[in-house]
Protein backbone atom coordinates (compact mmCIF):
# COMPACT_ATOMS: atom_id res chain seq x y z
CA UNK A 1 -29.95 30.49 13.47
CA UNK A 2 -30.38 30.54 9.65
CA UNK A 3 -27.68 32.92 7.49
CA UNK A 4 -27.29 33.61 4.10
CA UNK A 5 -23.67 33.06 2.44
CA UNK A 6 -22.51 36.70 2.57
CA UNK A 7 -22.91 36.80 6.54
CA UNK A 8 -20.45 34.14 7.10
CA UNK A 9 -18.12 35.56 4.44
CA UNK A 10 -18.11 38.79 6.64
CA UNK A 11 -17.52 36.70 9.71
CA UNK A 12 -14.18 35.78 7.61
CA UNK A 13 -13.52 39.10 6.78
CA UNK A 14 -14.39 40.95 9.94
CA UNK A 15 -12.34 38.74 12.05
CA UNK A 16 -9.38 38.66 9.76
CA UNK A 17 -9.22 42.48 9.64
CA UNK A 18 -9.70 42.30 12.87
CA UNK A 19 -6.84 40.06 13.37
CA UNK A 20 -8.60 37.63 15.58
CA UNK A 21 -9.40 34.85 13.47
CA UNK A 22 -7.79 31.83 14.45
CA UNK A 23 -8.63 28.88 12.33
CA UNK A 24 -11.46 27.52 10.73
CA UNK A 25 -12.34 23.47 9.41
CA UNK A 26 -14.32 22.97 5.82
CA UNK A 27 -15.30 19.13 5.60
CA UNK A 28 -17.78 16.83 4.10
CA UNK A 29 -17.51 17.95 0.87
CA UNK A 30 -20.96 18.67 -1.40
CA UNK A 31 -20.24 16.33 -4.05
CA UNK A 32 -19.20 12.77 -2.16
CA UNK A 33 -16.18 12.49 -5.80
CA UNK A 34 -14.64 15.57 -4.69
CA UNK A 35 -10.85 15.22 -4.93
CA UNK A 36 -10.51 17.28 -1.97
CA UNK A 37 -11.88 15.95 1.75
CA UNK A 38 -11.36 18.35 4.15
CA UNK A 39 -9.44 22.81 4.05
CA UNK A 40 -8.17 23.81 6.84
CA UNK A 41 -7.63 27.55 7.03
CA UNK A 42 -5.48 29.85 9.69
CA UNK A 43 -3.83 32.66 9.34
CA UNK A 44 0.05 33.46 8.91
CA UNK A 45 2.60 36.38 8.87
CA UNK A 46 5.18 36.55 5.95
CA UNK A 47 7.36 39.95 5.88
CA UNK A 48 4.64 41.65 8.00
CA UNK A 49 1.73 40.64 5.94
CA UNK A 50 -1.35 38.91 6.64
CA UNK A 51 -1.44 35.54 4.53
CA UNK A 52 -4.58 32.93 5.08
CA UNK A 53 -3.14 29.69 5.02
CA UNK A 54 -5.02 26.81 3.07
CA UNK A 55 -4.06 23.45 3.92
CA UNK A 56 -6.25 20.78 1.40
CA UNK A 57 -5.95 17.18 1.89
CA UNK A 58 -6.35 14.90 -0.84
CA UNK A 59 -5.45 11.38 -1.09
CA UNK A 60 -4.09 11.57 2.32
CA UNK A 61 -1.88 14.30 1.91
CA UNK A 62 -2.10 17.45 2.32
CA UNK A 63 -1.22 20.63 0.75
CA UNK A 64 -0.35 24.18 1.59
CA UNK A 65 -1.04 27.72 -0.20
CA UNK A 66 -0.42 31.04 1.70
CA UNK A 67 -2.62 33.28 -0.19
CA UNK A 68 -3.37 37.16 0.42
CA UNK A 69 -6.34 38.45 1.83
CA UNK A 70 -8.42 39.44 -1.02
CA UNK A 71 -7.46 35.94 -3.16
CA UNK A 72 -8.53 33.86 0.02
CA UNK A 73 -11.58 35.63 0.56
CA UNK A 74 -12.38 34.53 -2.68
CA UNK A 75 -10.99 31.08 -1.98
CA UNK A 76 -12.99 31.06 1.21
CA UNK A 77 -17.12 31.83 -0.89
CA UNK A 78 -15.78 28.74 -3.05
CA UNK A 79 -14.98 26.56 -0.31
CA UNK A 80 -18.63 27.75 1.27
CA UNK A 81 -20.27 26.22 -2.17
CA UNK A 82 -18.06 22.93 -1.86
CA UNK A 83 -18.16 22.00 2.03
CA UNK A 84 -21.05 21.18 4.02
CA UNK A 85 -19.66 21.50 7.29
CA UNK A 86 -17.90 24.53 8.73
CA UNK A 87 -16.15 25.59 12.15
CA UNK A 88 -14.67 28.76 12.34
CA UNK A 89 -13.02 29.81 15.94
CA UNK A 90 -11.98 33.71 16.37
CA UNK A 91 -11.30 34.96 19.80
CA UNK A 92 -13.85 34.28 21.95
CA UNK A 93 -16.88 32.49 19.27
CA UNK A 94 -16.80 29.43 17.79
CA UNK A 95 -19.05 29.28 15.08
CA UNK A 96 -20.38 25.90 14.15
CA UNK A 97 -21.75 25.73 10.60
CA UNK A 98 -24.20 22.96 8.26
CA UNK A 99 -24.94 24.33 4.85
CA UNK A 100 -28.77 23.32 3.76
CA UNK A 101 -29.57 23.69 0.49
CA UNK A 102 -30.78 27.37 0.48
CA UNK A 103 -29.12 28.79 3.42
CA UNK A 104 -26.59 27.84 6.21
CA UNK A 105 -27.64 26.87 9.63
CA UNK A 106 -25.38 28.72 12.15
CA UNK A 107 -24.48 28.23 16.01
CA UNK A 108 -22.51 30.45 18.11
CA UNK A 109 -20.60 29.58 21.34
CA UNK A 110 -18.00 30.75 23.57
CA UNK A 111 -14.45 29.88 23.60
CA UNK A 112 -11.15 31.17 25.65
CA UNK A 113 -9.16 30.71 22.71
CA UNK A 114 -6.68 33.77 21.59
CA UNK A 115 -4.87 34.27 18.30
CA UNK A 116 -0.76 33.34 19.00
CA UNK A 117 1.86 34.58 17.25
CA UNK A 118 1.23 34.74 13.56
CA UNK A 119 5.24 34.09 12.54
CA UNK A 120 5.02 32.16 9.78
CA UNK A 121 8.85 31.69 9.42
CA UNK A 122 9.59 31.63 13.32
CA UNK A 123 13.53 31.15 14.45
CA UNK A 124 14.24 27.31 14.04
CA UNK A 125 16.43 25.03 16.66
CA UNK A 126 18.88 23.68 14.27
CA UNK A 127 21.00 20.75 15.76
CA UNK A 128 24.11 23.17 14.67
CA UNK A 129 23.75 26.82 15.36
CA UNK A 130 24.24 29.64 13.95
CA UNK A 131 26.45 31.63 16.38
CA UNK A 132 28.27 28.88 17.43
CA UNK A 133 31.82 28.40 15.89
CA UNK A 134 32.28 24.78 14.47
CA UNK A 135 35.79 24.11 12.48
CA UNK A 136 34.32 22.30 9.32
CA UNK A 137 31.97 25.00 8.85
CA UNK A 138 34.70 27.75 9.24
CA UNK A 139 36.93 25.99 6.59
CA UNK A 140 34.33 25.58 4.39
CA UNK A 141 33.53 29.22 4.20
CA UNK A 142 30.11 28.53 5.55
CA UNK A 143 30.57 30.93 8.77
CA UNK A 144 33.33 33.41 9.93
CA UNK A 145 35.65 32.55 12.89
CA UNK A 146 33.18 34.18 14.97
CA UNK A 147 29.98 31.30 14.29
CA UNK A 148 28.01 34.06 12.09
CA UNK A 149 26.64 31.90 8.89
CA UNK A 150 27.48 34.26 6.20
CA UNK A 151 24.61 35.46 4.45
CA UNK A 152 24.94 34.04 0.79
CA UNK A 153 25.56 30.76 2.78
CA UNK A 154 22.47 30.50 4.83
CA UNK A 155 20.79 27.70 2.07
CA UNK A 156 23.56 25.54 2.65
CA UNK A 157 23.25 25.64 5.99
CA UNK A 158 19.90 25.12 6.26
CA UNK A 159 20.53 22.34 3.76
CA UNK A 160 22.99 20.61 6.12
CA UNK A 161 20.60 21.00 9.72
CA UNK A 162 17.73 19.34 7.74
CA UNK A 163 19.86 16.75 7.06
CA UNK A 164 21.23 16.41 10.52
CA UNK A 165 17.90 16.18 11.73
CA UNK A 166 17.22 13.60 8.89
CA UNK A 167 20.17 11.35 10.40
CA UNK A 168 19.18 11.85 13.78
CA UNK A 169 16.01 10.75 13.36
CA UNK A 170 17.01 7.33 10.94
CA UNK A 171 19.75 6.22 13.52
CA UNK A 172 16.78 6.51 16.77
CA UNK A 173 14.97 4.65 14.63
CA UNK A 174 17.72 1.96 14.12
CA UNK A 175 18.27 2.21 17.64
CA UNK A 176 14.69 1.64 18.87
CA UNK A 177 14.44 -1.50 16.60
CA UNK A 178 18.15 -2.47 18.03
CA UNK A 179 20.00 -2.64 14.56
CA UNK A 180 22.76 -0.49 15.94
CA UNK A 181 24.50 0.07 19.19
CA UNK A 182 26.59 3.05 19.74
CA UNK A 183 28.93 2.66 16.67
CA UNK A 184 28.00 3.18 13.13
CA UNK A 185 29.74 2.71 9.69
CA UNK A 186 28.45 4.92 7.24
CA UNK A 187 29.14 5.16 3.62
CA UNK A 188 28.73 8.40 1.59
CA UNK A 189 28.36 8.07 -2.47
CA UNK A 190 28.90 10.59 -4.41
CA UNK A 191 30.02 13.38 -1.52
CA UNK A 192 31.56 15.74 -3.92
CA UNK A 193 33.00 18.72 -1.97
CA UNK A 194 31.24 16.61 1.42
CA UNK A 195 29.50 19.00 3.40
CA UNK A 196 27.19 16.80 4.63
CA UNK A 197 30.04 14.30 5.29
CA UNK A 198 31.96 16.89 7.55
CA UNK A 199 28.42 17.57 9.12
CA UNK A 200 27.78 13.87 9.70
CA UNK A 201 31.33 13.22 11.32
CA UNK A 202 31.01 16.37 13.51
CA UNK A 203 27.12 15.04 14.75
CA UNK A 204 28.31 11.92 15.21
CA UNK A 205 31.67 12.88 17.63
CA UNK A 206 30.42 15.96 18.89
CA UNK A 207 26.85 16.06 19.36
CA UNK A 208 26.43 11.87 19.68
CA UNK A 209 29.48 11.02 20.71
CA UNK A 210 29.09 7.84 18.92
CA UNK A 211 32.12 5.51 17.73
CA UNK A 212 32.10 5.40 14.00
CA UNK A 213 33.40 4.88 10.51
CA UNK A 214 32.71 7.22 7.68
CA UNK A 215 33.53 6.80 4.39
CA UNK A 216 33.02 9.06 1.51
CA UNK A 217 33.63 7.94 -2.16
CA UNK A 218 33.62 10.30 -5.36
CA UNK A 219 35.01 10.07 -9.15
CA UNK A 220 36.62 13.19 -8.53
CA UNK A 221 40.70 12.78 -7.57
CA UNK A 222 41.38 16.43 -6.28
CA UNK A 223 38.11 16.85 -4.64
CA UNK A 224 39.09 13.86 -2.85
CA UNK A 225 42.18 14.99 -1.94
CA UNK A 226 41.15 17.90 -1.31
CA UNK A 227 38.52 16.46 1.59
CA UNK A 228 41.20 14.19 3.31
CA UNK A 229 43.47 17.42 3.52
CA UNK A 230 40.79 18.78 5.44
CA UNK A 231 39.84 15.83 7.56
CA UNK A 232 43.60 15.58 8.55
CA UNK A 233 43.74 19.63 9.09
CA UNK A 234 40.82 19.58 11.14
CA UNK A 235 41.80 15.90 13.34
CA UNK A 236 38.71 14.26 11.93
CA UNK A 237 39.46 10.82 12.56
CA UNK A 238 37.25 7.60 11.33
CA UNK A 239 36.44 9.93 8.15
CA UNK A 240 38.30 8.50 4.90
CA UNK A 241 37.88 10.37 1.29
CA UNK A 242 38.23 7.36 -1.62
CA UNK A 243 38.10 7.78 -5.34
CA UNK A 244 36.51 5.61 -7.48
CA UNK A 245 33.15 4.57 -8.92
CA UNK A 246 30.06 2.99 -6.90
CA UNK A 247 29.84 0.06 -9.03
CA UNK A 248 33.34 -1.08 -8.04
CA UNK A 249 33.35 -0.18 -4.46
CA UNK A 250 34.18 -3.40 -2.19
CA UNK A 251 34.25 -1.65 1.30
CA UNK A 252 30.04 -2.42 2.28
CA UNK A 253 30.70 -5.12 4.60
CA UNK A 254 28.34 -4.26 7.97
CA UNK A 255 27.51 -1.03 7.05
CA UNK A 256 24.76 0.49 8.53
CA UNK A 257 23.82 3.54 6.68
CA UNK A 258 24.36 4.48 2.94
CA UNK A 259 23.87 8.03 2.04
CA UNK A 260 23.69 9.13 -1.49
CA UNK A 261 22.86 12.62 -2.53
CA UNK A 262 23.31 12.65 -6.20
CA UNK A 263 23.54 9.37 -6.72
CA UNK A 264 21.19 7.25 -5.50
CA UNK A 265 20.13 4.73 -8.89
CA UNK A 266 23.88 3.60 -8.54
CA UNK A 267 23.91 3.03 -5.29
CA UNK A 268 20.26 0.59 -5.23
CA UNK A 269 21.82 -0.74 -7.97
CA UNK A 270 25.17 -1.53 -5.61
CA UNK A 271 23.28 -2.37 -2.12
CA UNK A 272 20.17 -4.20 -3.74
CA UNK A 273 21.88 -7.53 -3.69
CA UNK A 274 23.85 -7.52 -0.15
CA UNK A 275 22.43 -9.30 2.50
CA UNK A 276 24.94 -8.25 4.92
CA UNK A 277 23.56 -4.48 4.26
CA UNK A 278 21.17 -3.90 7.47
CA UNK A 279 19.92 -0.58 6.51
CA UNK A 280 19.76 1.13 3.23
CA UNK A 281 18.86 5.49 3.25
CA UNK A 282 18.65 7.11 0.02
CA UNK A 283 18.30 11.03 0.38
CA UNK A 284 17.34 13.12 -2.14
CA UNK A 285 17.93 17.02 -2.13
C-alpha cells in the first residue's frame, strides 16, 4: 500500500492521542554519513503528561530526549525525511514502513501487543530503603528515627543507593573472576563528611555480611574526628577515619578496592605504580 508522508504522521498522532502508541524503530538512515544510525521512539509519563521519548544512537551510544507532543511531532516528519525504514507498533497494528523516493510503501499487520504503564519515573528498589530505619542514616540527618528520608535529603540518598549498587556490582565482578573471597579491604580518599563510607560499611556487614577493612582518609582533622566519633557511637567496627594527604598514605598493602570521589587524579597518581594493588575503582559523582 503506497502513502504519502502526512498519513503516517497522523498514524503518529492518532495513536498518541489516542494513547495507544507503543513504540516505533527509524533505521537505515537516507544519507549512508549520517551521524545518527538508528531513533527509537516510545512514549513516557512525567507529572501526568504525555512525553515521546527519542532515544538516537550515534557512535554506539545512545541518547535520550523526552520531548512534548507537538515538538516530537515535529521531530517525528524530520525523522520521516532522514530514515528509510520505519516500524511503528500501536495496540493491535504493526505498521511496517520503506520510504521510496516519492512516497512510502506501507504494510499493516496484527499484533497482541498493549501499551504498559507509561511511568516514566516508576518507584525504584534501592539496596537501602526508604522506610526502613538504618543508624548511619539517622545520625546523619538523612532520615528521621522512623526510616522516612527527609525530603530536602532525598538527592543524597539517591546519591548513596546508586553507589551501593555501583559497589555491588564491582565486588560480583571481582568475585566471578575470583580476586576476592568474602573479605575486602577498602580504602576511601578523600571521604569528607563519609556518607558513602558509612553506606559502604553498613552494605558490607549488614546486607553482605562480608568480613572487611575500611579505611577512610581526608586532610580535614575535625571531620575526621568527627567520623570516628560516629563509627565508635554507632559500633562500626573495621571502619577507621585517618588524616592526612593521599600522596603520603602507606596503608595500600592488599587492598582490593580504592574509592575516590573527589579525588581521583591523586589517587592514579598513588595506585598507578603498586603491583600489589589488585583492583583499582575510580568513581566520579
Amino acid at each position: 500500500m503506497k502513502v504519502n508522508k502526512e498519513y503516517i504522521e497522523n498514524i503518529f498522532k492518532d495513536s498518541i492521542e489516542k494513547n495507544i502508541f507503543i513504540k516505533a524503530i527509524a533505521s537505515s538512515p537516507v544519507d549512508k554519513k549520517s551521524e545518527y544510525t538508528k531513533v527509537n521512539l516510545k512514549p513516557v509519563r512525567i507529572k501526568d503528561e504525555i512525553f515521546i521519548q527519542f532515544e538516537e544512537f550515534k557512535d554506539k551510544k545512545a541518547y535520550h530526549e523526552n520531548i512534548c507532543f507537538a515538538s516530537a511531532m515535529v521531530k517525528i516528519s524530520d525523522i520521516l525525511e532522514r530514515f528509510k525504514q520505519l516500524l511503528i507498533s500501536v495496540n493491535g497494528a504493526d505498521y511496517q514502513i520503506l520510504k521510496g523516493k516519492q512516497d512510502f510503501n506501507l504494510k499493516k499487520s496484527e499484533n497482541t501487543k498493549v501499551l504498559k504503564d507509561l511511568d516514566h519515573n516508576k518507584k525504584k528498589n534501592y539496596l537501602i530503603e526508604d522506610g526502613t530505619p538504618v543508624p548511619f542514616l539517622i545520625k546523619l540527618g538523612v532520615m528521621g528515627e522512623d526510616g522516612k528520608v527527609f525530603k530536602n535529603s532525598y538527592d543524597k540518598f539517591r546519591q548513596i543507593n546508586k553507589y551501593l549498587e555501583f559497589i555491588d556490582d564491582t565486588i560480583r565482578e571481582l568475585q566471578n573472576k575470583k580476586l576476592i573471597g568474602d573479605h575486602i579491604k577498602f580504602v576511601d580518599f578523600g571521604c569528607g563528611k563519609s556518607y558513602l563510607t558509612f553506606a559502604l560499611h553498613y552494605y558490607l556487614k549488614d546486607i553482605k555480611n562480608f568480613t572487611f577493612e575500611i579505611i577512610g582518609l581526608d586532610l580535614k582533622k575535625d571531620v575526621m574526628k568527627k567520623c570516628n566519633d560516629i563509627a565508635k557511637e554507632l559500633k562500626c567496627e573495621n571502619l577507621e577515619f585517618l588524616t592526612g594527604n593521599i600522596k603520603d598514605f602507606d596503608k595500600l598493602q592488599n587492598v582490593d578496592i580504592i574509592f575516590s570521589l573527589h579525588a581521583c587524579n591523586n589517587a592514579m597518581y598513588c595506585t598507578q605504580n603498586l603491583r600489589q594493588l589488585r583492583w583499582r575503582v575510580q568513581f566520579l559523582w
